[in-house]
Protein backbone atom coordinates (compact mmCIF):
# COMPACT_ATOMS: atom_id res chain seq x y z
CA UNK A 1 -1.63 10.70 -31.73
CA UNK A 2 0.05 13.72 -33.08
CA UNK A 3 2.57 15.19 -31.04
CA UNK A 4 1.65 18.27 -32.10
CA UNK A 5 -1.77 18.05 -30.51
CA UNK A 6 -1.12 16.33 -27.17
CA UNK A 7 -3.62 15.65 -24.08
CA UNK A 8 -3.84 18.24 -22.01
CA UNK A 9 -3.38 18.20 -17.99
CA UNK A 10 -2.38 20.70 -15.44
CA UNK A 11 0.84 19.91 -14.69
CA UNK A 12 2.58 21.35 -11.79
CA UNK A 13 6.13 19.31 -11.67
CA UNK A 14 7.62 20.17 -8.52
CA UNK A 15 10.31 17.72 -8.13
CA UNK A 16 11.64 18.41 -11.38
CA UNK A 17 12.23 21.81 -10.59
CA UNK A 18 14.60 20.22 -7.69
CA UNK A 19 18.37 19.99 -8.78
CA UNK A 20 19.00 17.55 -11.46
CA UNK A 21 21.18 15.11 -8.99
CA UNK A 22 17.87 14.23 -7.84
CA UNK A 23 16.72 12.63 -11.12
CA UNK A 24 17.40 11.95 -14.48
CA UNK A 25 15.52 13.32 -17.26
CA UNK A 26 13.62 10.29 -19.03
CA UNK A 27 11.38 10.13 -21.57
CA UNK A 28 9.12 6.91 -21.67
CA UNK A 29 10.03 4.43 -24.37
CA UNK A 30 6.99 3.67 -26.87
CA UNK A 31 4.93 0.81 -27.30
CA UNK A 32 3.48 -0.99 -29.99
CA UNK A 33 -0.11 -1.17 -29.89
CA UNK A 34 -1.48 0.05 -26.56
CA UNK A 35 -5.06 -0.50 -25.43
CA UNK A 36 -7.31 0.51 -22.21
CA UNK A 37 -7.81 -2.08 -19.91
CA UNK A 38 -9.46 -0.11 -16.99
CA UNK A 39 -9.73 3.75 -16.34
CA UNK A 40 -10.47 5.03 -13.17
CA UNK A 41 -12.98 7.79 -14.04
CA UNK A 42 -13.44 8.52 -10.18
CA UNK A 43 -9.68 9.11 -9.13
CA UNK A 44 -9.06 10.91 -12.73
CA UNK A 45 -12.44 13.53 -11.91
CA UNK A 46 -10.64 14.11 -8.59
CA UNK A 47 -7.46 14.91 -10.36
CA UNK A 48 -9.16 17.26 -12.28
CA UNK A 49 -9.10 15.07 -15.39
CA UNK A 50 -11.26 14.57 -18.05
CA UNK A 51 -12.10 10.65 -17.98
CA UNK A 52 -13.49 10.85 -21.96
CA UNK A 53 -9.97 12.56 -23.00
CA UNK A 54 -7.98 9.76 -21.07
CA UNK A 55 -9.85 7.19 -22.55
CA UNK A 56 -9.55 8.48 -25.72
CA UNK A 57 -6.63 7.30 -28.65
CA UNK A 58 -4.69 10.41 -27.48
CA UNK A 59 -4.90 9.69 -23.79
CA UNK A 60 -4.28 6.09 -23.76
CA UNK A 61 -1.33 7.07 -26.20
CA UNK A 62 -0.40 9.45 -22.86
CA UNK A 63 -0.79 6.83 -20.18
CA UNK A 64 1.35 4.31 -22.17
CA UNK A 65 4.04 6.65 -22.97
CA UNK A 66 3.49 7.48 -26.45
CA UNK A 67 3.26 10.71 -26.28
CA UNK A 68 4.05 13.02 -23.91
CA UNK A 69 1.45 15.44 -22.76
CA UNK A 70 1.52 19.34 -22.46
CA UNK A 71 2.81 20.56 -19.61
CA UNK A 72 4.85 16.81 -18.65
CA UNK A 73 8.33 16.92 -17.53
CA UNK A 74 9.39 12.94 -17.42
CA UNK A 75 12.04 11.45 -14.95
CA UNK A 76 12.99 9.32 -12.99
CA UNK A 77 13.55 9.28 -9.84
CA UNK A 78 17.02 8.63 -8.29
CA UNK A 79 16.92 6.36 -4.70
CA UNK A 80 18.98 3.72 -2.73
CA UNK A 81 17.61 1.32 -0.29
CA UNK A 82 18.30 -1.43 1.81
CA UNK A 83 16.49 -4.52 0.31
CA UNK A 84 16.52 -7.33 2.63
CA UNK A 85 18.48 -5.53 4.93
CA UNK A 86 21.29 -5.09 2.87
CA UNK A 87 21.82 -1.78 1.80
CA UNK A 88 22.18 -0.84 -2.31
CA UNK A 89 23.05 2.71 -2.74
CA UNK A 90 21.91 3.16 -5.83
CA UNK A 91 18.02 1.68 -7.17
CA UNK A 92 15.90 4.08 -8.61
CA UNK A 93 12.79 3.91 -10.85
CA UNK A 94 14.31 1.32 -12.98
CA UNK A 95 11.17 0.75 -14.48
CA UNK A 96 8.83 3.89 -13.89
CA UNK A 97 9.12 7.39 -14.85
CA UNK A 98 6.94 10.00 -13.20
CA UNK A 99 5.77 12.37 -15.76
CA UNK A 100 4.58 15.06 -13.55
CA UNK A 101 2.56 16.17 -10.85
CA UNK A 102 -0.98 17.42 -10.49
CA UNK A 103 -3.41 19.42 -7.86
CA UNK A 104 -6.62 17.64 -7.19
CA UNK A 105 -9.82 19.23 -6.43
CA UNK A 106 -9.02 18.71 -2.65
CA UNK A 107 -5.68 21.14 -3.30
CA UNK A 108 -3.77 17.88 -2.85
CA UNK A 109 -0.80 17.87 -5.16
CA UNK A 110 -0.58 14.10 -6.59
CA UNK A 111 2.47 12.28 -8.93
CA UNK A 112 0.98 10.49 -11.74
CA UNK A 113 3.95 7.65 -12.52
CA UNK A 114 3.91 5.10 -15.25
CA UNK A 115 5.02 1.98 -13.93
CA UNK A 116 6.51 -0.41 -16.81
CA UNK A 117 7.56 2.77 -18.99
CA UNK A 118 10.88 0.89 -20.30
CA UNK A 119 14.39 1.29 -19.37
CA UNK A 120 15.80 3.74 -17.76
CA UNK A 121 19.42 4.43 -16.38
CA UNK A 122 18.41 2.80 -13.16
CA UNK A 123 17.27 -0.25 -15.12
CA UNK A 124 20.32 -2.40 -13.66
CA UNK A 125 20.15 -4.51 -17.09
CA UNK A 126 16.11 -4.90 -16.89
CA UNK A 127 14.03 -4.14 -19.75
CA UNK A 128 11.97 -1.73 -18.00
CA UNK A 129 8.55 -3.37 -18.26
CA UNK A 130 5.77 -4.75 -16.86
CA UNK A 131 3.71 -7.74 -16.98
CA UNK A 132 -0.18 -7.95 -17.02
CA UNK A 133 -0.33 -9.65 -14.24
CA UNK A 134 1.46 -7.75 -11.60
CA UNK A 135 0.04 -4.69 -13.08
CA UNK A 136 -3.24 -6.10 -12.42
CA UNK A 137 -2.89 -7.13 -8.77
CA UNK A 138 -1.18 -3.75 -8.06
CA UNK A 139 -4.62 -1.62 -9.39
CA UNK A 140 -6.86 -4.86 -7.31
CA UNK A 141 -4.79 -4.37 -4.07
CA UNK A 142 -3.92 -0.58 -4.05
CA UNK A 143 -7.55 0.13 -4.94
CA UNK A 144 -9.20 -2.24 -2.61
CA UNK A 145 -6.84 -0.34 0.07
CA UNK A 146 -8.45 2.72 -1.30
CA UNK A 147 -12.06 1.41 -0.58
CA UNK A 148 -10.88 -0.49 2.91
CA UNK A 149 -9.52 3.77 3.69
CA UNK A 150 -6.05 2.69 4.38
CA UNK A 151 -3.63 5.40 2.62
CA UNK A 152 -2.14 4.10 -0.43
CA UNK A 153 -0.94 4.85 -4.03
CA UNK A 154 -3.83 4.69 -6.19
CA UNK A 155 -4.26 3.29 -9.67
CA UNK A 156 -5.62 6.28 -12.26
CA UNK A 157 -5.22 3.53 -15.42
CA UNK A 158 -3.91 0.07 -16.62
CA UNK A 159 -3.05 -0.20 -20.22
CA UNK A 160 -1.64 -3.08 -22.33
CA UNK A 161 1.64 -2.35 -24.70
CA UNK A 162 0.65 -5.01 -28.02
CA UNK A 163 4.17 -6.74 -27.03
CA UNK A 164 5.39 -9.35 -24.64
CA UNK A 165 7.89 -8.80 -21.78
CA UNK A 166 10.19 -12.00 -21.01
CA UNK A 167 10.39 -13.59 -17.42
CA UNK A 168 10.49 -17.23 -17.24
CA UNK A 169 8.08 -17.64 -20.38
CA UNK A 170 6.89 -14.87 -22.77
CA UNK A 171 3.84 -12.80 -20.63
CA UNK A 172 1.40 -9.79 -22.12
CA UNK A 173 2.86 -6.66 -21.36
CA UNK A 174 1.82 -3.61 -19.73
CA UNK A 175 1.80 -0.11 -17.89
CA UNK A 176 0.08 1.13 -15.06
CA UNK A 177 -0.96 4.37 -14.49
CA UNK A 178 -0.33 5.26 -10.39
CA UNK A 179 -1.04 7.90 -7.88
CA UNK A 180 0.53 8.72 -4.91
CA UNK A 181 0.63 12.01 -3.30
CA UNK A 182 4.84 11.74 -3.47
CA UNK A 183 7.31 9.17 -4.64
CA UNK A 184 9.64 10.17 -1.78
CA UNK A 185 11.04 7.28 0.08
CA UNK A 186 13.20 6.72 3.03
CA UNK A 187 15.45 5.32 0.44
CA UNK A 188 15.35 8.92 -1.60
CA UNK A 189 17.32 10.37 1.55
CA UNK A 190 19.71 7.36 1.61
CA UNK A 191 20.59 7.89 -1.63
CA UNK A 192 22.18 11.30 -0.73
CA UNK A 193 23.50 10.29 3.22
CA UNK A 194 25.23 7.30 0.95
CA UNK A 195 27.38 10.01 -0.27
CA UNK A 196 27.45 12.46 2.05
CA UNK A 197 26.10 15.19 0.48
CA UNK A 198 24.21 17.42 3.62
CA UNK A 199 23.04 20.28 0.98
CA UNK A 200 20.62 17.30 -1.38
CA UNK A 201 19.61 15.91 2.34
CA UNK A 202 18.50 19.31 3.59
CA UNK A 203 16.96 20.36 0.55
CA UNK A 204 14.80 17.04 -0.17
CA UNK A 205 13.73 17.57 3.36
CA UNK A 206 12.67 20.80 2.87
CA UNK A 207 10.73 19.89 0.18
CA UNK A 208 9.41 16.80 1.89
CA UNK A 209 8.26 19.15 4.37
CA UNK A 210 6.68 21.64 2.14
CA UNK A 211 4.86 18.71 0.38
CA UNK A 212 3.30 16.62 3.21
CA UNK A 213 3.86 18.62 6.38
CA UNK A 214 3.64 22.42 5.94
CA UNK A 215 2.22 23.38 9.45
CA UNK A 216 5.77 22.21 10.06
CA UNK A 217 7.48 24.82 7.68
CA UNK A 218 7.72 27.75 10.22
CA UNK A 219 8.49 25.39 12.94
CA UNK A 220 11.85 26.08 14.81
CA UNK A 221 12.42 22.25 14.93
CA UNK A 222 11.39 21.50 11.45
CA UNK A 223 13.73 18.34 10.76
CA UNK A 224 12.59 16.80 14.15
CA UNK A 225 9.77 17.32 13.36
CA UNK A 226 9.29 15.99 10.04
CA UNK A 227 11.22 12.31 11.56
CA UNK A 228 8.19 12.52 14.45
CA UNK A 229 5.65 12.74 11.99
CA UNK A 230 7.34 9.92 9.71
CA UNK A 231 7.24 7.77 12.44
CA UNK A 232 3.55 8.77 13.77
CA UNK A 233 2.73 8.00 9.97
CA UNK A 234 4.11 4.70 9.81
CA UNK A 235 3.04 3.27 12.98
CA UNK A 236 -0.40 4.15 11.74
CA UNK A 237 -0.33 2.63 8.40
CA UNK A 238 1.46 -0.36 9.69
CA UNK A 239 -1.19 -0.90 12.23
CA UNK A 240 -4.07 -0.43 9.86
CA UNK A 241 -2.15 -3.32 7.71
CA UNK A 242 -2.59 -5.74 10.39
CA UNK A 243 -6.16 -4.95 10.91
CA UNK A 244 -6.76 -6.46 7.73
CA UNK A 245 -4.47 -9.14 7.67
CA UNK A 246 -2.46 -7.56 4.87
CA UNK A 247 1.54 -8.66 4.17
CA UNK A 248 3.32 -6.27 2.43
CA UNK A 249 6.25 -9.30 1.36
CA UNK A 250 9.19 -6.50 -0.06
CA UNK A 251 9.32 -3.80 3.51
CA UNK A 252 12.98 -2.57 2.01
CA UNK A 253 13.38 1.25 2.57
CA UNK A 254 13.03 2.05 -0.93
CA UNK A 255 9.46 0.69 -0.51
CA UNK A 256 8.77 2.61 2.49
CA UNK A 257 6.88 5.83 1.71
CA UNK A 258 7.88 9.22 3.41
CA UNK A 259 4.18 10.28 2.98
CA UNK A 260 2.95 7.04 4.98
CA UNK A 261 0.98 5.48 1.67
CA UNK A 262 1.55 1.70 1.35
CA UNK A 263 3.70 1.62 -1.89
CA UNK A 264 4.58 -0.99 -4.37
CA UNK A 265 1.91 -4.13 -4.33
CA UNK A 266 4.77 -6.56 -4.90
CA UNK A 267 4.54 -10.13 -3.65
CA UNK A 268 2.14 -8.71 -1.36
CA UNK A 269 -1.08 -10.87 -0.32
CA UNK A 270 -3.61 -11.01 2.70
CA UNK A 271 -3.73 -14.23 4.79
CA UNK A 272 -7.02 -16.47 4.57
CA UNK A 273 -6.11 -19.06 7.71
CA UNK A 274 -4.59 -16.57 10.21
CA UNK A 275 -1.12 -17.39 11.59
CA UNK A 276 1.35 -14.50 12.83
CA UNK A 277 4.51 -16.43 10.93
CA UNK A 278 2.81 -15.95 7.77
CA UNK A 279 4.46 -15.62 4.46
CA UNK A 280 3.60 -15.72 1.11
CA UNK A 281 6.29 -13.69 -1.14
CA UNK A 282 8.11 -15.88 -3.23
CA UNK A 283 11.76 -14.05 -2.50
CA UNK A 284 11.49 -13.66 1.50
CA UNK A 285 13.28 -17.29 2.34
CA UNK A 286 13.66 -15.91 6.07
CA UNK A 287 10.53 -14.71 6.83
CA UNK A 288 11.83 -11.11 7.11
CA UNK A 289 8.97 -9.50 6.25
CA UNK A 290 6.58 -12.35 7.86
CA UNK A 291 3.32 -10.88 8.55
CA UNK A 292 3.94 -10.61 12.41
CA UNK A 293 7.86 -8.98 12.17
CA UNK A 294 6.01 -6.28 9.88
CA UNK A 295 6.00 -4.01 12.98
CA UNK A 296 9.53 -4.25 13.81
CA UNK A 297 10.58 -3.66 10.23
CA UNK A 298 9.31 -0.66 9.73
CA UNK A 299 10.76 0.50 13.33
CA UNK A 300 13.92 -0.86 11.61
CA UNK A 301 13.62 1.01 8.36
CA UNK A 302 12.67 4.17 10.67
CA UNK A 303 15.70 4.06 12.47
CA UNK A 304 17.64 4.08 8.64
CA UNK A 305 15.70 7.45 7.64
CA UNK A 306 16.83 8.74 11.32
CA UNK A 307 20.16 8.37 9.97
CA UNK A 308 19.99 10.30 6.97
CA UNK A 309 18.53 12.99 9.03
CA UNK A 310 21.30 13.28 11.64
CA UNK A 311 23.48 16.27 10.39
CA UNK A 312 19.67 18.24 10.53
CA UNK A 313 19.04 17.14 13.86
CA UNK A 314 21.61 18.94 16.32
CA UNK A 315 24.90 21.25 16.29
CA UNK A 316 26.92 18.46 17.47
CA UNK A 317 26.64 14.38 16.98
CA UNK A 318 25.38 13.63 20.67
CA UNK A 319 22.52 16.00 20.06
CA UNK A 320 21.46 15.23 17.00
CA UNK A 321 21.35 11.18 18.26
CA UNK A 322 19.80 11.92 21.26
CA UNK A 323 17.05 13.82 19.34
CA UNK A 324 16.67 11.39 16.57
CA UNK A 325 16.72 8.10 19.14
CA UNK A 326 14.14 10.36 21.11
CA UNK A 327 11.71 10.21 18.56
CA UNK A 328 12.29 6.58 17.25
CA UNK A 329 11.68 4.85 20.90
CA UNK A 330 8.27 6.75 20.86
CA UNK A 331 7.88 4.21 18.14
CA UNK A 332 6.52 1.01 19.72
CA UNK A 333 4.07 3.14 21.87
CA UNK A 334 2.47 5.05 18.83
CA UNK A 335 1.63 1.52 17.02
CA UNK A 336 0.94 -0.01 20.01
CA UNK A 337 -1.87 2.20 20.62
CA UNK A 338 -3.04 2.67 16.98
CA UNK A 339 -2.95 -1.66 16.67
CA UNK A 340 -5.35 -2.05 19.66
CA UNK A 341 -7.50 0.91 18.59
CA UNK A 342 -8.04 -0.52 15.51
CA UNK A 343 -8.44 -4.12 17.22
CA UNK A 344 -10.97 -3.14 19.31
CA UNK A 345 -12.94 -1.01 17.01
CA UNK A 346 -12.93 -4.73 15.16
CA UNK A 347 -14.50 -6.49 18.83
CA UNK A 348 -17.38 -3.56 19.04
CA UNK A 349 -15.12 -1.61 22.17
CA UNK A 350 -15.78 2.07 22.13
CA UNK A 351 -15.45 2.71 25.75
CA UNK A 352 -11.74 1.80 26.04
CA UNK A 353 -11.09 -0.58 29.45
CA UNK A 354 -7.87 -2.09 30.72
CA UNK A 355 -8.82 -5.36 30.29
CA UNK A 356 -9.02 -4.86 26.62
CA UNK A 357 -5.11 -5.43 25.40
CA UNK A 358 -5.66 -9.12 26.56
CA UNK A 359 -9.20 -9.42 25.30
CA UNK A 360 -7.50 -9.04 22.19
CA UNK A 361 -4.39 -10.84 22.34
CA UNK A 362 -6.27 -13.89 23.57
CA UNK A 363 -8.76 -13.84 20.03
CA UNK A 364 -5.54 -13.83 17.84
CA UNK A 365 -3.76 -16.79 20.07
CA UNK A 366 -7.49 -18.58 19.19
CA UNK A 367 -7.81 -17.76 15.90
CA UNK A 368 -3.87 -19.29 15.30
CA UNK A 369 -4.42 -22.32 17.45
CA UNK A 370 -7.89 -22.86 15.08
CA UNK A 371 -7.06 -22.52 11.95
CA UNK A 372 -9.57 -19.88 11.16
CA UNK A 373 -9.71 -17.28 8.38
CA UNK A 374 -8.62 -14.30 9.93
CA UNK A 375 -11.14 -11.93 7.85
CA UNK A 376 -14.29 -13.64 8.06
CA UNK A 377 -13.94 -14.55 11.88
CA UNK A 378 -14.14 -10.71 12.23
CA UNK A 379 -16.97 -10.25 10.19
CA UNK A 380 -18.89 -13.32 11.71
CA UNK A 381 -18.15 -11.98 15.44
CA UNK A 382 -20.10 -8.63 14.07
CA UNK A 383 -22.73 -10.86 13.49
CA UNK A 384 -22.30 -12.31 16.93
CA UNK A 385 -22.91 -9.31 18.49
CA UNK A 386 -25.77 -8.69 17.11
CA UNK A 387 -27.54 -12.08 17.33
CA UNK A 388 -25.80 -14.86 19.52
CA UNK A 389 -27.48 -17.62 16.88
CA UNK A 390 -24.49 -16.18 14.55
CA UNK A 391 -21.86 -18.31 17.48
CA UNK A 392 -22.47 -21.20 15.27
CA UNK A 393 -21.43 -19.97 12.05
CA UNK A 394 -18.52 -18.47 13.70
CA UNK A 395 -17.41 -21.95 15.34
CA UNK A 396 -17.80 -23.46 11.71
CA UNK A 397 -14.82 -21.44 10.71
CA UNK A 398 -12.35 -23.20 13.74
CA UNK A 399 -10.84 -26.56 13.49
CA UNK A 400 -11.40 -27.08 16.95
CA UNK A 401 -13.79 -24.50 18.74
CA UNK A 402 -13.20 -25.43 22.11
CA UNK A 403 -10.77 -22.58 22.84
CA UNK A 404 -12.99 -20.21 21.71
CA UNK A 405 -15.80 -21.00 24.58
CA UNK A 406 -14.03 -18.85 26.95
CA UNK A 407 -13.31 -16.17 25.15
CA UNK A 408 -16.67 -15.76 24.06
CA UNK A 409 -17.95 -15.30 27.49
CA UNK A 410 -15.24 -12.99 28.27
CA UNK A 411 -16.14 -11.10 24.96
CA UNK A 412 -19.99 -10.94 26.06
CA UNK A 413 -19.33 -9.37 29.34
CA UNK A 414 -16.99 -6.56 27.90
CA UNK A 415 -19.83 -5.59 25.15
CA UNK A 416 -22.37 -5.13 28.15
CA UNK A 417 -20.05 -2.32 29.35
CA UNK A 418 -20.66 -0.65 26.07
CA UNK A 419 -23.77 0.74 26.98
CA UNK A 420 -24.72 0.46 23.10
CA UNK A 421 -27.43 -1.57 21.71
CA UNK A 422 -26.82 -4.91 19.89
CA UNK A 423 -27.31 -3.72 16.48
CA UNK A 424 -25.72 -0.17 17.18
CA UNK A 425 -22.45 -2.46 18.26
CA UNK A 426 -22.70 -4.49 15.05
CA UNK A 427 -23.09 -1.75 13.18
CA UNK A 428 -19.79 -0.10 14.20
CA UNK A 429 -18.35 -3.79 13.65
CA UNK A 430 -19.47 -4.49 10.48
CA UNK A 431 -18.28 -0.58 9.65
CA UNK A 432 -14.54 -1.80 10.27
CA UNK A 433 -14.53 -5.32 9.17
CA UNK A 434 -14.85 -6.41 5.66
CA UNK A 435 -16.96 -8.94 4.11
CA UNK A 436 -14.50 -9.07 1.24
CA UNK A 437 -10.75 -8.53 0.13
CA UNK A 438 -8.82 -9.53 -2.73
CA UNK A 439 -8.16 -13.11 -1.71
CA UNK A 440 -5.24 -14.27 -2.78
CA UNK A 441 -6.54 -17.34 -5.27
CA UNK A 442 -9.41 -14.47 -6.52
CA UNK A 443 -6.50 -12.03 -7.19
CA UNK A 444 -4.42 -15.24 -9.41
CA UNK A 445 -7.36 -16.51 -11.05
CA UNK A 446 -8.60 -13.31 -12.08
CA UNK A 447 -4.68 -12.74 -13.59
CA UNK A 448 -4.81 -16.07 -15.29
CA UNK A 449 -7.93 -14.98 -16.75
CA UNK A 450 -6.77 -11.62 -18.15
CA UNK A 451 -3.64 -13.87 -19.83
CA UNK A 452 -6.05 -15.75 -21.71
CA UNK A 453 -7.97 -12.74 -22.60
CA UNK A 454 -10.78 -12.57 -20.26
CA UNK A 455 -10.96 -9.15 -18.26
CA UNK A 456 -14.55 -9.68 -16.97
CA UNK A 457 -13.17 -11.46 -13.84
CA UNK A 458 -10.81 -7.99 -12.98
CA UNK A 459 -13.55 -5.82 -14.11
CA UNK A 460 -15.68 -7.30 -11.39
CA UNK A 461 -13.48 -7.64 -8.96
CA UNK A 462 -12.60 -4.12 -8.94
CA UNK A 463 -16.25 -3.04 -8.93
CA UNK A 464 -17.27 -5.45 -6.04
CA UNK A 465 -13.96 -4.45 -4.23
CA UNK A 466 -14.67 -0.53 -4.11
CA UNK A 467 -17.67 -1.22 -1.88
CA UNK A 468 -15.72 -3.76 1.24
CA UNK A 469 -18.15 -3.35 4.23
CA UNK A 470 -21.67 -4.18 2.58
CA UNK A 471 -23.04 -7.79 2.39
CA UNK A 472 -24.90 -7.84 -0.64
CA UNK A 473 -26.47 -10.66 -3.16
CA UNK A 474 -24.06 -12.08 -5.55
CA UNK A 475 -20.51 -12.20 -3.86
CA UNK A 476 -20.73 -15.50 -2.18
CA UNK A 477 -17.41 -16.38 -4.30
CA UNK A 478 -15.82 -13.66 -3.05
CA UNK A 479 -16.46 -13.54 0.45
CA UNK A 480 -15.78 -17.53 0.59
CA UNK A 481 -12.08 -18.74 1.77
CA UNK A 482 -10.44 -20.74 -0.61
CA UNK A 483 -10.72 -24.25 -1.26
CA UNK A 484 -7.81 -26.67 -0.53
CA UNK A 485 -7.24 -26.92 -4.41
CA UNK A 486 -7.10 -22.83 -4.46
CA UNK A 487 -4.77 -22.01 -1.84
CA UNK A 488 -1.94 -20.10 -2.82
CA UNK A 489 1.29 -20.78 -0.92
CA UNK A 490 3.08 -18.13 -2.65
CA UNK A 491 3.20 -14.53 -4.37
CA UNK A 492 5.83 -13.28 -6.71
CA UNK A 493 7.03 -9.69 -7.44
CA UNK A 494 6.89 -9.71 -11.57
CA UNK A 495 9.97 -7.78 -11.99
């Protein structure tokens, strides 16, 4: 395309109107050949874009860095981060470059970043790129989040560059196209409390607040608040996670999103057998971010953006401590509540009773000591409730049923105090628990598929993904478990 006539789209760049310590000015580095994989014509109508134009020469030429659009204003992004716990004060988007910012049709203002853009001087000797592959899983997962209504980056496009990027053997290259209503991370303000510099911290908080919280903008507590509403934003996303049986596998603070969207589809996976010590990303040799310790790691990584906030929070250090620790012990009690909301929403329990919390906790110690597959025990149970004939199919999914007797009976007794119907119980079950996800070995073979040349398997995948709740003919393969000979034992981040 010819610069002289590039795409155009309402850019609004907000955070490259910020002062320049907060970026560097980057301009995407070109490709050779780049073609369309997928465009999302529903995200780009609600970004106010014209789907025809993106999928056009010129706008693929855009959304692979080509050419730079009308209105664009390309950088990236300057952040530390503690990865693994230890702390690396300077990442940044070594590998992305956000070339500006748009205001949907719902007045929400959105980044549009290109991930895999090439090199850039937070690049830390990597080329800059991108693989198929992980580019692939990212716009599965983050979409299939979109569909399941947990918040999450989005993916607007995938393209492929014409050229190969080098890991452990030569792999198709390419760049995807995300959304997220911010790029601000807890590891943005770390990059600033790493050297001390109070005027970047205040004013990246003041546009934080501006961005995502402006009923807090008048507020005579402001900074407090904007940590309380962090934290109330986290719990929640973390606890919606679980629901689904979702590991994140990289929960550093540069992956942690101040706008409470799940960033950054690494290594991530969701479990088929349900165990709480699950982990599947290839790099987490502890079990850090194990599916289970996901709760106290993002308290953790809380407490880190607490710290950057400290010379906001009071007039002396005592105060601003006591207000910060204040806000971080309320915490456990805020995903507490939000993880057995969401659990019993799962069981059919509307009309909240004490005797829940164990009700729960007792399924999940079953469902570990039976080897079942934590998604489709859910779904099965909806069809429990609705017709006890389903118990059978739901004991076909245990190794060993037996512990499941009781709790069944226990289970049956609670949903009489619903005062619901059968069906109008199932219904709300069935409303919360998916018939599919993007299984692990569905999510690999579809990326060994692409390698080879064969996007059918992604195309469907993302088509029967967007609709999660609805049994339908024709997805038997998806909503299956795998078989012993698909299992994957591990996921791998593709940078």
């Amino acid at each position: 395309m010819d610069a002289s006539h590039p795409l155009l789209i309402p850019f609004d760049n907000s955070y490259a109107r910020l002062p320049e310590r907060f970026y560097t000015r980057q301009r995407p580095t070109p490709v050779a050949a780049p073609a369309l994989v997928r465009l999302n014509t529903g995200l780009a109508r609600e970004l106010r874009l014209d789907p025809a134009a993106l999928a056009s020469p010129e706008g693929v030429a855009v959304l692979a860095g080509n050419t730079i659009a009308d209105g664009s204003d390309p950088i990236a992004m300057a952040y530390a981060g503690h990865q693994f716990g230890s702390f690396v004060p300077q990442l940044g988007d070594g590998r992305a470059i956000l070339i500006g910012e748009v205001v949907g049709r719902d007045g929400t203002r959105r980044d549009i970043h290109l991930k895999g853009a090439g090199p850039t001087p937070y690049s830390r000797r990597g080329d800059g790129r991108a693989a198929l592959g992980p580019v692939l899983r990212e716009y599965i997962v983050s979409e299939a989040f979109a569909a399941l209504g947990i918040p999450t980056t989005r993916a607007l496009a995938a393209v492929t560059t014409g050229e190969h990027v080098y890991r452990e053997e030569p792999l198709p290259g390419a760049i995807l196209a995300r959304v997220a209503s911010s790029h601000l991370r807890v590891g943005t303000f770390q990059f600033f409390a790493a050297r001390k510099d109070t005027d970047a911290i205040r004013t990246l908080a003041d546009y934080a607040i501006a961005r995502h919280f402006p009923e807090l903008v008048e507020g005579p507590e402001k900074y407090r608040g904007l940590l309380s509403a962090v934290i109330a934003r986290q719990a929640s996303l973390i606890a919606r996670w679980m629901h689904v049986g979702f590991i994140h596998g990289v929960m550093n603070t540069d992956n942690t999103s101040i706008a409470g969207e799940t960033i950054d589809f690494g290594p991530c996976a969701f479990m088929d057998t349900y165990h709480p010590s699950t982990v599947y990303s290839s790099v987490d040799y502890a079990g850090r971010y194990a599916f289970a310790n996901q709760p106290a790691i993002a308290n953790w990584n809380l407490v880190r953006f607490a710290e950057t906030l400290l010379p906001l929070l009071g007039d002396t250090q005592n105060e601003a401590v006591a207000a910060a620790q204040e806000r971080i012990d309320a915490y456990p009690v805020l995903f507490q509540t939000a993880i057995a909301d969401g659990y019993a929403a799962k069981l059919g329990l509307s009309q909240r009773s004490a005797d829940d919390i164990p009700l729960i906790q007792d399924v999940l110690t079953v469902k570990a000591g039976g080897g079942a597959d934590f998604t489709l025990t859910f779904r099965t149970l909806s069809d429990a409730a609705e017709n006890p004939d389903h118990e059978a199919a739901l004991r076909a999914l245990f190794t060993d049923a037996s512990a499941l007797d009781d709790w069944l009976v226990r289970w049956r007794l609670r949903l009489v105090k619903e005062n619901r119907t059968p069906s109008e119980i199932a219904a709300g079950m069935r409303a919360v628990n998916p018939i599919i996800i993007p299984r692990n070995h569905l999510v690999e073979a579809t990326i060994k598929a692409a390698a080879s040349g064969d996007l059918a398997p992604f195309q469907r995948l993302v088509d029967e993904l967007a609709r999660p709740f609805e049994d339908r003919p024709g997805i038997d393969d998806l909503k299956r478990p795998p078989q012993p000979d698909e299992v994957v034992h591990a996921t791998f981040c593709g940078t």
